[in-house]
Protein backbone atom coordinates (compact mmCIF):
# COMPACT_ATOMS: atom_id res chain seq x y z
CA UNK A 1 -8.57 2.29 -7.98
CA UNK A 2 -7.22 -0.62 -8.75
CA UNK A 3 -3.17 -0.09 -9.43
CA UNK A 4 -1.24 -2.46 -12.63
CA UNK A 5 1.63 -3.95 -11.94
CA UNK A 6 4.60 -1.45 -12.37
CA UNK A 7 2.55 1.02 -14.32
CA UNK A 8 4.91 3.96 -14.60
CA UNK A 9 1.68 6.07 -16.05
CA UNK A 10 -0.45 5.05 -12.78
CA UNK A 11 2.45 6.23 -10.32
CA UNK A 12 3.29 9.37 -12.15
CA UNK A 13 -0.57 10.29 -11.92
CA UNK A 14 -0.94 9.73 -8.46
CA UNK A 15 2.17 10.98 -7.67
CA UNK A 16 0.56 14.74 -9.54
CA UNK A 17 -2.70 14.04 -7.91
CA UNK A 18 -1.22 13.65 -4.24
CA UNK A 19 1.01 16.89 -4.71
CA UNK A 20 -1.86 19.00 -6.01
CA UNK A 21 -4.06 17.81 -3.12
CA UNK A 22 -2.16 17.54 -0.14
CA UNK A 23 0.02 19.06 2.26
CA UNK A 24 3.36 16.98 2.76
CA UNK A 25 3.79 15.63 4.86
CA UNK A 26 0.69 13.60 5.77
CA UNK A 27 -0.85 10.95 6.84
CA UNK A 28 -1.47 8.25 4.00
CA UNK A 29 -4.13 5.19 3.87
CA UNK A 30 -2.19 2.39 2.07
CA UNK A 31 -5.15 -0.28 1.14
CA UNK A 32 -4.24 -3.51 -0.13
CA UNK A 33 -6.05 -6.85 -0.95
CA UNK A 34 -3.96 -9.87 -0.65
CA UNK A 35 -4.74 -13.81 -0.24
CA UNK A 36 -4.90 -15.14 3.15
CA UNK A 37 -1.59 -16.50 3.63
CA UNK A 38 0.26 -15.48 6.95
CA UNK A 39 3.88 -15.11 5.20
CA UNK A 40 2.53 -12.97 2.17
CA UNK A 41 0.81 -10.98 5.49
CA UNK A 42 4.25 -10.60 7.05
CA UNK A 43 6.13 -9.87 4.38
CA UNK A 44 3.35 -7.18 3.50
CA UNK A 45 3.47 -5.69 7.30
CA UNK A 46 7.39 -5.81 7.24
CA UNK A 47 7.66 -3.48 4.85
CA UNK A 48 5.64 -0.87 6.68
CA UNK A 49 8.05 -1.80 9.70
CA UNK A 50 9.35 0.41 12.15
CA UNK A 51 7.65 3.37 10.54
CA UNK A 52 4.95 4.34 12.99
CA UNK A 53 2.22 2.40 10.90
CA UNK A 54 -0.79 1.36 12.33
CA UNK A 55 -1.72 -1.80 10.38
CA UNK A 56 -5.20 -3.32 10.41
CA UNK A 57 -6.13 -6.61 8.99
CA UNK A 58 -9.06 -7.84 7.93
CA UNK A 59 -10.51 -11.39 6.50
CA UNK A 60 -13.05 -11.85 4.16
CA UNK A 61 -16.47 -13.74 4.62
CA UNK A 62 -14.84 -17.00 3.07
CA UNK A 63 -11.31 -16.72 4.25
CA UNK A 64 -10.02 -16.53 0.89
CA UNK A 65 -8.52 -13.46 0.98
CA UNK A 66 -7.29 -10.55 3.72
CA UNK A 67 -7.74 -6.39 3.64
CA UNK A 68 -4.88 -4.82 5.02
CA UNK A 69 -4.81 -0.97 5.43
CA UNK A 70 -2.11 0.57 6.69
CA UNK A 71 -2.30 4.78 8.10
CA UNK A 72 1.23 6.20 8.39
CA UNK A 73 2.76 9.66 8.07
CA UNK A 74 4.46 9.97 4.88
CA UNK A 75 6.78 12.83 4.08
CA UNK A 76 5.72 13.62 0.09
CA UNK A 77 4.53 11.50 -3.21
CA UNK A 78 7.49 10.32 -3.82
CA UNK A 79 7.63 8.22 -0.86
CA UNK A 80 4.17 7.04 -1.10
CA UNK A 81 4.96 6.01 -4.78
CA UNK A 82 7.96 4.10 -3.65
CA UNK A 83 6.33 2.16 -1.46
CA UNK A 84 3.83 0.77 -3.34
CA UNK A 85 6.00 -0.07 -5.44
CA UNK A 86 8.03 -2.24 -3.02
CA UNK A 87 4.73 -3.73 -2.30
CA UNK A 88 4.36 -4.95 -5.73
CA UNK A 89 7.98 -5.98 -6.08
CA UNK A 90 8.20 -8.02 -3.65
CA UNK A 91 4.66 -9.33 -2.83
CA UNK A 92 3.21 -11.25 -5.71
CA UNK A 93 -0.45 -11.19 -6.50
CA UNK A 94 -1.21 -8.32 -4.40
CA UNK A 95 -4.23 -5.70 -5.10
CA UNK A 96 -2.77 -2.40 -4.34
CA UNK A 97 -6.45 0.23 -3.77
């Protein structure tokens, strides 16, 4: 799923969806797609900082653009929410998944 920029309606969905289907807390899989560029990589990673994350990067075929997922422990929806939308505040052009 492919998340619009600041779309109130697309957090408040997942945020039902997570809470219906999970037990909190848990361990999350934050996917993103971003454009190869090593700041826009560390800025992405530093958010995710000193949270236990295990981050994994991943180029594609061309070099064009990177996958990063990131598996943390997350303590409810709310949090999970919040930080993808950090990620879009702060990274710009970034494919949240």
């Amino acid at each position: 799923m492919s998340t619009p920029p600041n779309s109130d309606e697309f957090y408040e969905k997942l945020k039902v969806q997570l809470h219906d289907t999970t037990s909190w807390p848990a361990e999350y899989l934050y996917k993103f797609i971003i454009k190869s560029d090593v700041i826009k990589i560390a800025k992405l990673e530093a958010i995710f900082d000193n949270m236990g994350a295990v981050i994994n990067t991943t180029e594609s075929k061309n070099g064009k653009y990177t996958s990063v997922s990131i598996n943390l422990l997350m303590r409810n929806p709310d949090a999970v929410v919040e930080k993808y939308k950090e990620v879009a505040e702060k990274i710009e052009g970034v494919i949240s998944l």
